[in-house]
Protein backbone atom coordinates (compact mmCIF):
# COMPACT_ATOMS: atom_id res chain seq x y z
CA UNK A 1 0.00 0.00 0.00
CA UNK A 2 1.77 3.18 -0.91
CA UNK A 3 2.20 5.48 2.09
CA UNK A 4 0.11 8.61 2.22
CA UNK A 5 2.57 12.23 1.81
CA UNK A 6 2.21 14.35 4.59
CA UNK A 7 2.43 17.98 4.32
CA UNK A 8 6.07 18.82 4.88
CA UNK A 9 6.18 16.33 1.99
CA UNK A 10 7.64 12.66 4.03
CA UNK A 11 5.57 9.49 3.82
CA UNK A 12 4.16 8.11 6.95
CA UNK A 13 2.78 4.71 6.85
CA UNK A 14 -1.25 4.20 6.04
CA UNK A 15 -1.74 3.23 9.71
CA UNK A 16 -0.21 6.08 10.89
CA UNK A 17 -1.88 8.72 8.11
CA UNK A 18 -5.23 7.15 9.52
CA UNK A 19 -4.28 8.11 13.27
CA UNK A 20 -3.02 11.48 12.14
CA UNK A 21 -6.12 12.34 10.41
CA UNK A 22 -8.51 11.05 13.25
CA UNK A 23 -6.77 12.61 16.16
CA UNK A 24 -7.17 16.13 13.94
CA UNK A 25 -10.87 15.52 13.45
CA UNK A 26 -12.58 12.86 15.90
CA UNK A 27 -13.76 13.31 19.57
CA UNK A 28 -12.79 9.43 20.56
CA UNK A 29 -15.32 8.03 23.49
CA UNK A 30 -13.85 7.47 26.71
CA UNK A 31 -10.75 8.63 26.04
CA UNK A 32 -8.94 11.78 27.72
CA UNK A 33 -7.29 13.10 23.70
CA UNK A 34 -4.52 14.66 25.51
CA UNK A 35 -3.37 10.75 25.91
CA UNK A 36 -4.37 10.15 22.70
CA UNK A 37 -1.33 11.44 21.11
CA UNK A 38 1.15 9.11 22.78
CA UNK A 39 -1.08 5.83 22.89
CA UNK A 40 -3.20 6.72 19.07
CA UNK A 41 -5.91 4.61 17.97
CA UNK A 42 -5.40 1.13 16.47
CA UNK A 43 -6.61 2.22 12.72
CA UNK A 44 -8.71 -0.75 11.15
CA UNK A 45 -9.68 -1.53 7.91
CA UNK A 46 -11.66 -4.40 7.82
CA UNK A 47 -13.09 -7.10 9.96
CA UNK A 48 -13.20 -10.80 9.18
CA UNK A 49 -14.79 -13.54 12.11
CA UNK A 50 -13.30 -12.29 15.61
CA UNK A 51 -10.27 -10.91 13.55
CA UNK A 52 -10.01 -6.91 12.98
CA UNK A 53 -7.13 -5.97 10.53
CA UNK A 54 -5.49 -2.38 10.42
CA UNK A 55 -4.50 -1.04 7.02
CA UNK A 56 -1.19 -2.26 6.86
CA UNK A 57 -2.55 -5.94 6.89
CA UNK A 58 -1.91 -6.80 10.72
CA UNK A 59 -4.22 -8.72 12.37
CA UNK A 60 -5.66 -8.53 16.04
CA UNK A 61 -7.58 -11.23 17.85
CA UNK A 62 -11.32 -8.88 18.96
CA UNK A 63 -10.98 -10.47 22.61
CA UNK A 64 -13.81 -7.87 23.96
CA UNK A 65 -16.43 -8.34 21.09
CA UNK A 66 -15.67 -4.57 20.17
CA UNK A 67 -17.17 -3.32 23.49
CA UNK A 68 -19.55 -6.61 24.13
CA UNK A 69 -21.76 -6.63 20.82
CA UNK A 70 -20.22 -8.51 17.82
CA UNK A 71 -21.94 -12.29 19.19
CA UNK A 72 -20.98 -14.07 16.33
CA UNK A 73 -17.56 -12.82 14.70
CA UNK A 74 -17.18 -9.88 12.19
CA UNK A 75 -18.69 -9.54 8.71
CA UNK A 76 -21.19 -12.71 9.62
CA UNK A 77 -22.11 -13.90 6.28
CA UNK A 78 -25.91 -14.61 7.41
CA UNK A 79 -26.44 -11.09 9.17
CA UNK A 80 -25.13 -9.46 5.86
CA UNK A 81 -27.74 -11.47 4.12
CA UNK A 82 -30.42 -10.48 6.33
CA UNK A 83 -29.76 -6.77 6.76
CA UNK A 84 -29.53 -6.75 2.21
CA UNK A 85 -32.56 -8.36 2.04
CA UNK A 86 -34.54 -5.45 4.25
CA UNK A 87 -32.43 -3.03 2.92
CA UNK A 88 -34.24 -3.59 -0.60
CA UNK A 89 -37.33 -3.87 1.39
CA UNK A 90 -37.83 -1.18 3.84
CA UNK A 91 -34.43 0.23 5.58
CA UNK A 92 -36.57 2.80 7.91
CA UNK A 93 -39.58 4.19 8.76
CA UNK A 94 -41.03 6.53 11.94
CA UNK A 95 -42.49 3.70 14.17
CA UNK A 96 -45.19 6.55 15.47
CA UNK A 97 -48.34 6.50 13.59
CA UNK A 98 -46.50 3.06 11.64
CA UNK A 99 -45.40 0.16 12.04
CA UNK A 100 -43.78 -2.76 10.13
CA UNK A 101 -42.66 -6.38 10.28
CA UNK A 102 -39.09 -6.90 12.07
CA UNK A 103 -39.91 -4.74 14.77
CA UNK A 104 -43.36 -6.45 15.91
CA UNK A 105 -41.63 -9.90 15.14
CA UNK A 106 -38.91 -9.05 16.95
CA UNK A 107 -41.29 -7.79 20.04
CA UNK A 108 -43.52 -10.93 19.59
CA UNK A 109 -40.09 -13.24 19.50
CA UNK A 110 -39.01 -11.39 23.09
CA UNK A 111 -42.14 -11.81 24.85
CA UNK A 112 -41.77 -15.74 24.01
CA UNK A 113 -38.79 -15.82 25.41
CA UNK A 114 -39.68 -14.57 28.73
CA UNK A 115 -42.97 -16.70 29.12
CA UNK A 116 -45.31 -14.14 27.67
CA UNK A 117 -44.25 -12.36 31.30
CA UNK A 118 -42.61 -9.26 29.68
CA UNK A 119 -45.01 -8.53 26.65
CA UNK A 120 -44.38 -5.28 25.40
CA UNK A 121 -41.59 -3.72 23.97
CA UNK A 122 -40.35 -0.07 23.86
CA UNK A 123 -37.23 0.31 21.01
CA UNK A 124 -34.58 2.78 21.28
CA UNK A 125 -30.85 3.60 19.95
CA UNK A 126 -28.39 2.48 23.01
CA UNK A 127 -27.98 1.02 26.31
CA UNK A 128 -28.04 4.67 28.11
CA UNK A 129 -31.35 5.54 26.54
CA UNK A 130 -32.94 1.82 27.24
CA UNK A 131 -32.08 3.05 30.84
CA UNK A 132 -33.86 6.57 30.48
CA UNK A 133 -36.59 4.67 29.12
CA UNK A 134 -37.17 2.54 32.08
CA UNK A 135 -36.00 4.88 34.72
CA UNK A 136 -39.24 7.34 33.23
CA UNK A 137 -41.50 4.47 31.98
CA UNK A 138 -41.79 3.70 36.12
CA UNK A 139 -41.89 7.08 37.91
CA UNK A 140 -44.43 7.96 35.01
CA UNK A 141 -46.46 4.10 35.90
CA UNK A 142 -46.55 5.18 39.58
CA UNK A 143 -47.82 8.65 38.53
CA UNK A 144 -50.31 7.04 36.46
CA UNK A 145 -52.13 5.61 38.91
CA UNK A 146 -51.83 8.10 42.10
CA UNK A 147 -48.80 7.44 43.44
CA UNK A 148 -46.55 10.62 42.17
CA UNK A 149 -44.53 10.41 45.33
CA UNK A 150 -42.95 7.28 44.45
CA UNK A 151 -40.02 9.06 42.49
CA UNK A 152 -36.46 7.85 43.59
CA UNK A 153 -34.40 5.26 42.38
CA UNK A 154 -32.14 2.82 44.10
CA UNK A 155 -29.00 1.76 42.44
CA UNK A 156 -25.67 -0.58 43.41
CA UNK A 157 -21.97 0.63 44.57
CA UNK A 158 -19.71 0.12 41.53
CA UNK A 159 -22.50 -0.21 39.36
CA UNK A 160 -22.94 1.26 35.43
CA UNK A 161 -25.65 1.90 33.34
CA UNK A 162 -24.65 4.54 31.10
CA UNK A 163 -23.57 8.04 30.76
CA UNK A 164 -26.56 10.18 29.95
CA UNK A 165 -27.96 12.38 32.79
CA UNK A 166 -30.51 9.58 33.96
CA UNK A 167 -28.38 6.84 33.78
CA UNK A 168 -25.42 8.55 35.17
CA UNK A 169 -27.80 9.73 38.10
CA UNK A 170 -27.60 5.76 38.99
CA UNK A 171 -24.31 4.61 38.24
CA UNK A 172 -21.50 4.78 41.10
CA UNK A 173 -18.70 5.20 38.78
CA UNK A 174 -16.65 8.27 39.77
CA UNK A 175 -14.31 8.89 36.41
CA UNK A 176 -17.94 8.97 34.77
CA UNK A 177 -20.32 10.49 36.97
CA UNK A 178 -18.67 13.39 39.34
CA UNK A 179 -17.76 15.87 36.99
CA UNK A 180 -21.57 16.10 35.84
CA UNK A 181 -22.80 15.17 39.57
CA UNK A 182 -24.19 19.01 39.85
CA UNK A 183 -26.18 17.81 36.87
CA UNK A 184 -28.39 14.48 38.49
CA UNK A 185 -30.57 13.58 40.23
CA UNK A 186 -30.18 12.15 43.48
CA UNK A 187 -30.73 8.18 43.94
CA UNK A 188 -29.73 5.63 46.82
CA UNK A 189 -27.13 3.50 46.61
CA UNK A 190 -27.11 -0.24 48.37
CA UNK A 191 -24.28 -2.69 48.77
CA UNK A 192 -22.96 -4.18 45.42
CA UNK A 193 -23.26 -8.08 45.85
CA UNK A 194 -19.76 -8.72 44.59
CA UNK A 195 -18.51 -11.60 45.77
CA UNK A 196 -14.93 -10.28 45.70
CA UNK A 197 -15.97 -8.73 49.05
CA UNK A 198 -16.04 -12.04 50.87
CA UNK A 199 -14.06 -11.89 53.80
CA UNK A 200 -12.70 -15.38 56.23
CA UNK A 201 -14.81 -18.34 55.20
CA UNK A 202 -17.52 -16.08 53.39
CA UNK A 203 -18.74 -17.77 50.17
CA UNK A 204 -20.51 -15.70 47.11
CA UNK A 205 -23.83 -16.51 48.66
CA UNK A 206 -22.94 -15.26 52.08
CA UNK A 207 -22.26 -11.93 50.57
CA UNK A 208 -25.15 -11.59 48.15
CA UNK A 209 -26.86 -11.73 51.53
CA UNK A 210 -24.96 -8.98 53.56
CA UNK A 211 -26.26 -7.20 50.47
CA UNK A 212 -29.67 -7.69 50.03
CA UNK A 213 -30.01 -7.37 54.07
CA UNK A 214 -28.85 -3.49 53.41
CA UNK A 215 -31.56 -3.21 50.93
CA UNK A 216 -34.22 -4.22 52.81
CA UNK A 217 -33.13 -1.88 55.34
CA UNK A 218 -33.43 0.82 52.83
CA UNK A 219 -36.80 -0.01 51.23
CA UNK A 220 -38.16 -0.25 55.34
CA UNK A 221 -37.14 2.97 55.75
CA UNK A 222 -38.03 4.72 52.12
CA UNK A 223 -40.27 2.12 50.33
CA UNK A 224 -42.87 4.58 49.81
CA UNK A 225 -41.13 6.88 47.70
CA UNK A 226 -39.04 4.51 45.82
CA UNK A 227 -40.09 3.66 42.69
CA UNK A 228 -37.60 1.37 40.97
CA UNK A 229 -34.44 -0.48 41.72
CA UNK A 230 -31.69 -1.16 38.92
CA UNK A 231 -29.56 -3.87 39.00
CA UNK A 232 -27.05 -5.28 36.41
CA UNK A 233 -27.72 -9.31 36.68
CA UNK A 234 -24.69 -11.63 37.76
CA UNK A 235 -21.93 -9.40 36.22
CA UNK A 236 -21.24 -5.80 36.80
CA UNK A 237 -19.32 -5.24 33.83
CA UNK A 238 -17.66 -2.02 34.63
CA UNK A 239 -16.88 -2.57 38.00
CA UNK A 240 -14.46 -4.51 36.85
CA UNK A 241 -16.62 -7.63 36.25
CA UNK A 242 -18.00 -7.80 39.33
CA UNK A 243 -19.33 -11.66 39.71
CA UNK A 244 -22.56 -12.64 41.79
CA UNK A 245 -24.29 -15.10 43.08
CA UNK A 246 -27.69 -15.81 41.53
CA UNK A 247 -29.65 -15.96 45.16
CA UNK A 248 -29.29 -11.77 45.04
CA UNK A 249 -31.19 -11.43 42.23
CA UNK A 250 -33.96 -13.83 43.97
CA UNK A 251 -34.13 -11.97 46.89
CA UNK A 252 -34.03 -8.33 45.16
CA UNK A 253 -37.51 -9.78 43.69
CA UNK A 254 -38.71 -10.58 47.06
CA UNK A 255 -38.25 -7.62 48.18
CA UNK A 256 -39.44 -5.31 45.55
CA UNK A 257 -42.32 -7.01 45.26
CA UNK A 258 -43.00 -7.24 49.22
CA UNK A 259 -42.41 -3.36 49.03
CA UNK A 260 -43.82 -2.43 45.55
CA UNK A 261 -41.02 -1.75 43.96
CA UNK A 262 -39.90 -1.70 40.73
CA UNK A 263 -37.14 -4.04 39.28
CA UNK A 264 -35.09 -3.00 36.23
CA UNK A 265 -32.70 -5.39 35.22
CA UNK A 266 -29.81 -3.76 33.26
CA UNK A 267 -29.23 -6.43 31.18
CA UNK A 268 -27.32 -4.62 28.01
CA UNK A 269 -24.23 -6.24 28.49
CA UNK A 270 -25.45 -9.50 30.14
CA UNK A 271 -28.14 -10.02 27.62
CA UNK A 272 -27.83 -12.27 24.66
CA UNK A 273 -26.22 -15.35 25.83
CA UNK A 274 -23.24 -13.64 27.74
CA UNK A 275 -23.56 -15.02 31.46
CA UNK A 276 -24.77 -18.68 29.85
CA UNK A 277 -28.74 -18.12 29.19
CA UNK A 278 -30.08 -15.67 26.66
CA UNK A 279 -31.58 -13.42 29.60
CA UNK A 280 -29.15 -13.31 32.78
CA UNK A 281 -32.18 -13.29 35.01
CA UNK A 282 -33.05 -16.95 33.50
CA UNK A 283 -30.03 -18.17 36.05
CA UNK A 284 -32.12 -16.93 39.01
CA UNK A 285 -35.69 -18.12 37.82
CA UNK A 286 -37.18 -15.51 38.22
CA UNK A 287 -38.65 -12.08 36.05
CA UNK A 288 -37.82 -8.42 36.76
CA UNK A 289 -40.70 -5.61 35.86
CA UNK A 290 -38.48 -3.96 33.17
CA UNK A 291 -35.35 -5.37 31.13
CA UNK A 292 -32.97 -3.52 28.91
CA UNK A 293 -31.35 -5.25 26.18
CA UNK A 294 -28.80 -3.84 23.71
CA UNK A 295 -25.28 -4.30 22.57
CA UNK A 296 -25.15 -8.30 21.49
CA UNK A 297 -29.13 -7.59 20.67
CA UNK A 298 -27.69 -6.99 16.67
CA UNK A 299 -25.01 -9.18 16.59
CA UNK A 300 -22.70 -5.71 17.10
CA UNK A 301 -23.84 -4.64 13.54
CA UNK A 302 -26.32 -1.70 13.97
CA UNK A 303 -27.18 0.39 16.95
CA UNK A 304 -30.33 -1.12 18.77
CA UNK A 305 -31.95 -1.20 22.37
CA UNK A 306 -35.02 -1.67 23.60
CA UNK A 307 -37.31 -2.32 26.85
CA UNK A 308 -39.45 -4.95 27.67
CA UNK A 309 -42.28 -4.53 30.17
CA UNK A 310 -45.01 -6.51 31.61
CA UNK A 311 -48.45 -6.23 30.31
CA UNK A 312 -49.78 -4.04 33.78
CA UNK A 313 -46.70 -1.72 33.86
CA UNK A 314 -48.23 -1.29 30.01
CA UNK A 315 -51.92 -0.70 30.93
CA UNK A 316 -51.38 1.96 33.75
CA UNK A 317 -50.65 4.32 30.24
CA UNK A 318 -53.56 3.66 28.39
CA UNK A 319 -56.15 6.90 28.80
CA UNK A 320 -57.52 9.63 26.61
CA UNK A 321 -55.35 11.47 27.93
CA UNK A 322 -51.90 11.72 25.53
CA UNK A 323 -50.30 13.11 28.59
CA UNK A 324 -50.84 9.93 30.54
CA UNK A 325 -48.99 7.98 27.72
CA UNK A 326 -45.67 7.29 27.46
CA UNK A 327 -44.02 10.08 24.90
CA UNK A 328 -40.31 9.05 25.02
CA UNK A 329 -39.29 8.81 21.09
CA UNK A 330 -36.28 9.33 18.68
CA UNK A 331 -36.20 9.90 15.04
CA UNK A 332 -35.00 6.02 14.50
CA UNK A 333 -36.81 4.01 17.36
CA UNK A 334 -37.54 0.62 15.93
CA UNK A 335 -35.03 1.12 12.96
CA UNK A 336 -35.91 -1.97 10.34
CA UNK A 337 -32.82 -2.78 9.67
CA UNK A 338 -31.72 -2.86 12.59
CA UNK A 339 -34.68 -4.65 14.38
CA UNK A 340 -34.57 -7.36 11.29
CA UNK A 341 -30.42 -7.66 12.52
CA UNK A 342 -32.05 -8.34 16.31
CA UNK A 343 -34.21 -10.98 14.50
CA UNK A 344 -31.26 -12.97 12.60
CA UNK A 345 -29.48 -13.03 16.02
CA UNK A 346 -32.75 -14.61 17.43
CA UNK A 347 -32.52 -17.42 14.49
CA UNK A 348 -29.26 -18.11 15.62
CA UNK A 349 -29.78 -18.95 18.88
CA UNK A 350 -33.00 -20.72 17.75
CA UNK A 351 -30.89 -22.94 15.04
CA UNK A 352 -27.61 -23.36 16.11
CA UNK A 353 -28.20 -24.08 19.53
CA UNK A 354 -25.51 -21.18 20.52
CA UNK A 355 -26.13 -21.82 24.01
CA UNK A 356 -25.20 -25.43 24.14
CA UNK A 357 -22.11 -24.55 21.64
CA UNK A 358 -21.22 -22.35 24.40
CA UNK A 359 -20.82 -24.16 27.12
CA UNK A 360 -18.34 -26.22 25.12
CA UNK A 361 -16.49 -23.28 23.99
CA UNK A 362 -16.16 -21.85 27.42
CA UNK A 363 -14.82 -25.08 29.21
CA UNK A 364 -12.58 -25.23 26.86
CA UNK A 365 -10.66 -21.92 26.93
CA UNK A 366 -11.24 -22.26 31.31
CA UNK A 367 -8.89 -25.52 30.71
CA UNK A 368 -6.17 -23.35 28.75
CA UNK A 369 -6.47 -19.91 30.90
CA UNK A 370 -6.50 -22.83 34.08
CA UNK A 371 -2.34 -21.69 34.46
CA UNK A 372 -3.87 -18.25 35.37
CA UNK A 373 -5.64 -19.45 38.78
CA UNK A 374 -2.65 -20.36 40.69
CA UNK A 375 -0.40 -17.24 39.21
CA UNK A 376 0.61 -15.03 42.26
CA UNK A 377 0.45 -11.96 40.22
CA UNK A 378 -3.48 -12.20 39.94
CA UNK A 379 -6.40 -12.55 42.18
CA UNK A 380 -9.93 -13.53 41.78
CA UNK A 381 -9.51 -15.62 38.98
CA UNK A 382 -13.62 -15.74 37.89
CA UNK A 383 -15.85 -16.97 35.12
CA UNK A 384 -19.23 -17.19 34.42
CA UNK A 385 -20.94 -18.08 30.87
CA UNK A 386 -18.65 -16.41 28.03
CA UNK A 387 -17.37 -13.91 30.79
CA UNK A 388 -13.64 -14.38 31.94
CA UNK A 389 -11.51 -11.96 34.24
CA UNK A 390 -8.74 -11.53 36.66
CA UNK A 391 -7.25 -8.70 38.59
CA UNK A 392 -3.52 -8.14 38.73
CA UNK A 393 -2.22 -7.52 42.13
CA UNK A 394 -1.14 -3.84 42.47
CA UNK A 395 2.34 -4.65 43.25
CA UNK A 396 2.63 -6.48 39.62
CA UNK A 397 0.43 -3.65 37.84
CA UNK A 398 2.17 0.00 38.63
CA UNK A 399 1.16 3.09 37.03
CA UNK A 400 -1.31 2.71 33.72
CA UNK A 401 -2.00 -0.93 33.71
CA UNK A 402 -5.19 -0.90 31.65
CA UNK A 403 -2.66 1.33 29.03
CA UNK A 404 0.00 -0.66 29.57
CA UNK A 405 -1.71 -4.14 28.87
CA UNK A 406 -3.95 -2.80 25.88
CA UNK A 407 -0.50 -1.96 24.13
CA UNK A 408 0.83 -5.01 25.49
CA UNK A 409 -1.80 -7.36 23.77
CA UNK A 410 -1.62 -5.09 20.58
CA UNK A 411 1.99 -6.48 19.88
CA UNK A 412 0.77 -9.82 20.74
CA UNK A 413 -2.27 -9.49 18.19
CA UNK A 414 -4.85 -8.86 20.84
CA UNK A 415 -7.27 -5.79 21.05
CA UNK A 416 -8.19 -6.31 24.54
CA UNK A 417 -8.83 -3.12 27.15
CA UNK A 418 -8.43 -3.90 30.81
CA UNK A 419 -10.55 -2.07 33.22
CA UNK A 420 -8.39 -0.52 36.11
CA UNK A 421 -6.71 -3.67 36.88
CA UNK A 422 -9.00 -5.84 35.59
CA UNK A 423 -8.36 -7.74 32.39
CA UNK A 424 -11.26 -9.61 31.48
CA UNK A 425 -12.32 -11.64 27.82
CA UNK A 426 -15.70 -11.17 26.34
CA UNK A 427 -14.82 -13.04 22.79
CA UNK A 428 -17.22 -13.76 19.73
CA UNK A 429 -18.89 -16.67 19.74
CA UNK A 430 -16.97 -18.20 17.52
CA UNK A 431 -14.06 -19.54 19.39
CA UNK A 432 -12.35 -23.19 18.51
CA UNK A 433 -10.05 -25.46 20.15
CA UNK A 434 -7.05 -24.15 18.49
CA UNK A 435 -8.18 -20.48 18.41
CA UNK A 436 -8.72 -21.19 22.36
CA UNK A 437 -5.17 -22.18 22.99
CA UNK A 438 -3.92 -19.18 20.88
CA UNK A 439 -6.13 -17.13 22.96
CA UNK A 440 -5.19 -18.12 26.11
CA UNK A 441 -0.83 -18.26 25.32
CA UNK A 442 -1.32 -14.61 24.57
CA UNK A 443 -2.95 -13.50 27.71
CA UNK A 444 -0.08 -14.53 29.31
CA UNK A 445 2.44 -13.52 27.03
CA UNK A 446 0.66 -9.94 27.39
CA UNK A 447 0.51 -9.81 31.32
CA UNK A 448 4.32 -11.10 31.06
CA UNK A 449 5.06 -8.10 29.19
CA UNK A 450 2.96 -5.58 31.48
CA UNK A 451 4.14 -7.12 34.87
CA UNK A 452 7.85 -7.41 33.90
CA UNK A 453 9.96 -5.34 35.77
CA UNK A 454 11.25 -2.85 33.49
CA UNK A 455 7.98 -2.24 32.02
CA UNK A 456 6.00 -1.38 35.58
CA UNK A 457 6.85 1.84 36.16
CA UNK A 458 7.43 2.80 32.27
CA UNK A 459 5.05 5.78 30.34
CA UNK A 460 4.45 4.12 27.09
CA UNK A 461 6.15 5.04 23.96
CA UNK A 462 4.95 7.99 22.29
CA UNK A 463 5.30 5.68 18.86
CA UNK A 464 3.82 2.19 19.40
CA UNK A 465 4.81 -0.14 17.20
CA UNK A 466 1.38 0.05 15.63
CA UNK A 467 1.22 3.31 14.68
């Protein structure tokens, strides 16, 4: 590929032109840009199964599913079919005062899967505004029938559910939420159930109960303004991948419905097979009142979320009244194509029993990352489902781990982005034997690299070897 001029008239390579160009031009998410210069963006061209490739032709194992969505592997031959096919039907149209096929197939297709318990089905753009949605769909339910007072939410420690003003109002993540705190509103925040916090002979279950014992003392005290309580089911991603055990979620239900609460299960990045069953909340056998699905919801192809609600959460809004409905909208809600993407990921499951498949997959790779358990640089060696993570002891992390690492697993062919000290595998489900052992030798190659003496204390190059 011939090298791009710049303007003093010297070739830089095409990666490099790409990162040039992008840091001149593009606001990158979650990234402070004055960092940006000396660790630039990996510049890629083209996708191909859980492989991305920059435009010099390098290749880099996707070992976070490009921020949890891409289920079944880049450029999915069957997707691509679907999403031409409605293309030359109907890419888009307003879903008020229409409708069309993928989106009430895909509605009808959700309810099934919940037992006709959660049967209708509110679509939006992202994770953040499925949140909004259900944060507003229940203070405006309690409204709706008399009960205006019951406005506050109650939200985990360490928990995430996007970075909008509502969802940032119940998320306990401080790089996020305080520079905007003057902004929210005020919610309560309970115990996380992470069973990281076990202390002597305390097992996962024993701490899941120290936690839902500090809710109920909250919803004793404040049940009758509370309206809803958000949870993320099993896994708190961003907390590092914060691990639970399923009685929590069991006794969260218990107790919202003793004290007539709301339960919202955050399930964007759970969702979709992640944690082992389609719907995290499966594992606990039991139903919340709201559930937000996005990210794996269109196979990581098109933005998509949605809510699902039961059928009397859904009724409380029906009235001549418009302003007793529920008004929320965007220009794109219920997008065609992307709704007909959410229902080709719903075939999948359906036909190629991804589930089962799954399991497989994952006890496989937990045999070759087994090494990892016993290393004394790491702690809380966890899995659950298609979920993997470890922390790295401070003493073997130093200053910019999460940097550190991500350039670490670059020049081992890995995009992979630790959280704090966390480094933690979400791959496509596509994963074989062989592609599992590859996997799991370059985890460990990486945290060699970013644990080796010389390298704990080091700033990173200002020109990676990618660039």
């Amino acid at each position: 590929m011939l090298s791009p001029m710049r303007h003093d008239g010297e070739r830089v390579s095409a990666n490099r032109a790409w990162q040039q160009r992008s840091l001149r031009h593009v606001w990158h998410p979650c990234t402070q840009m004055q960092r940006a210069s000396r660790v630039p963006p990996l510049p890629i061209a083209r996708g191909d199964g859980p492989w991305l490739e920059d435009f010099e032709g390098r290749r880099y194992f996707d070992a976070t599913s490009s921020w949890w969505v891409n289920l079944f592997g880049h450029g999915d031959v069957r997707l691509k079919d679907a999403l031409r096919d409605q293309l030359d039907r109907l890419p888009h149209v307003m879903l008020a005062g229409c409708t069309h096929a993928p989106a009430v197939e895909l509605a009808e297709r959700l309810r099934e899967l919940t037992g006709d318990t959660l049967g209708h089905c509110f679509y939006a753009s992202d994770g953040a505004s499925a949140v909004e949605i259900a944060l507003k769909m229940s203070f405006h339910y309690w409204r709706n029938i008399g009960r205006a007072d019951k406005s506050e939410f109650v939200c985990l420690r360490q928990g995430y559910h996007g970075e909008t003003l509502g969802a940032l109002a119940v998320t306990d993540v401080a790089v996020f939420r305080d520079a905007y705190d003057p902004l929210l509103m005020r919610a309560h925040q309970v115990m996380s159930p992470d069973a990281r916090q076990a202390t002597g002979q305390e097992t996962a279950g024993d701490v899941a109960r120290r936690a839902a014992g500090e809710l109920r003392a909250l919803f004793e005290q404040h049940h009758g303004r509370i309206a809803a309580l958000i949870i993320e089911p099993l896994v708190q991603c961003a907390a590092g991948m914060a691990m639970h055990d399923a009685g929590y979620l069991r006794s969260v239900r218990a107790l919202c419905d003793a004290y007539g609460v709301h339960l919202i299960a955050d399930e964007i990045a759970v969702g979709c097979g992640r944690t082992g069953s389609f719907f995290a909340c499966e594992q606990a056998g039991m139903w919340p009142d709201f559930v937000c699905l996005s990210k794996g919801i269109s196979g990581g192809v098109l933005p998509l979320s949605l809510v699902m609600t039961r059928d009397a959460i859904y009724g409380a809004f029906l009235d001549d009244d418009v302003a007793r409905g529920f008004l929320h909208s965007h220009s794109y809600t219920g997008n065609a194509l992307a709704c007909r993407a959410g229902l080709e990921v719903l075939d999948r499951f359906a036909q190629d029993d991804v589930l089962g498949r799954n399991r497989e997959r994952a006890r496989v790779l937990t045999q070759q990352l087994e090494p990892l358990r016993d290393d004394p640089r790491i702690e809380h060696f966890r899995h659950l489902g298609m979920i993997w993570a470890f922390d790295v002891r401070e003493p073997f992390a130093g200053a910019r781990f999460a940097e550190r690492f991500h350039l670490a697993g670059r020049e081992q062919g890995l995009l992979i982005r630790p959280i704090g000290r966390t480094v933690y595998l979400l791959p496509p489900y596509v994963l074989d034997d062989a592609l599992s052992a590859w996997l799991a030798e370059r985890v460990r190659a990486t945290l060699d690299d970013a644990t080796s003496t010389g390298n704990v204390h080091a700033d990173p190059a200002p020109e990676p070897a990618t660039a």
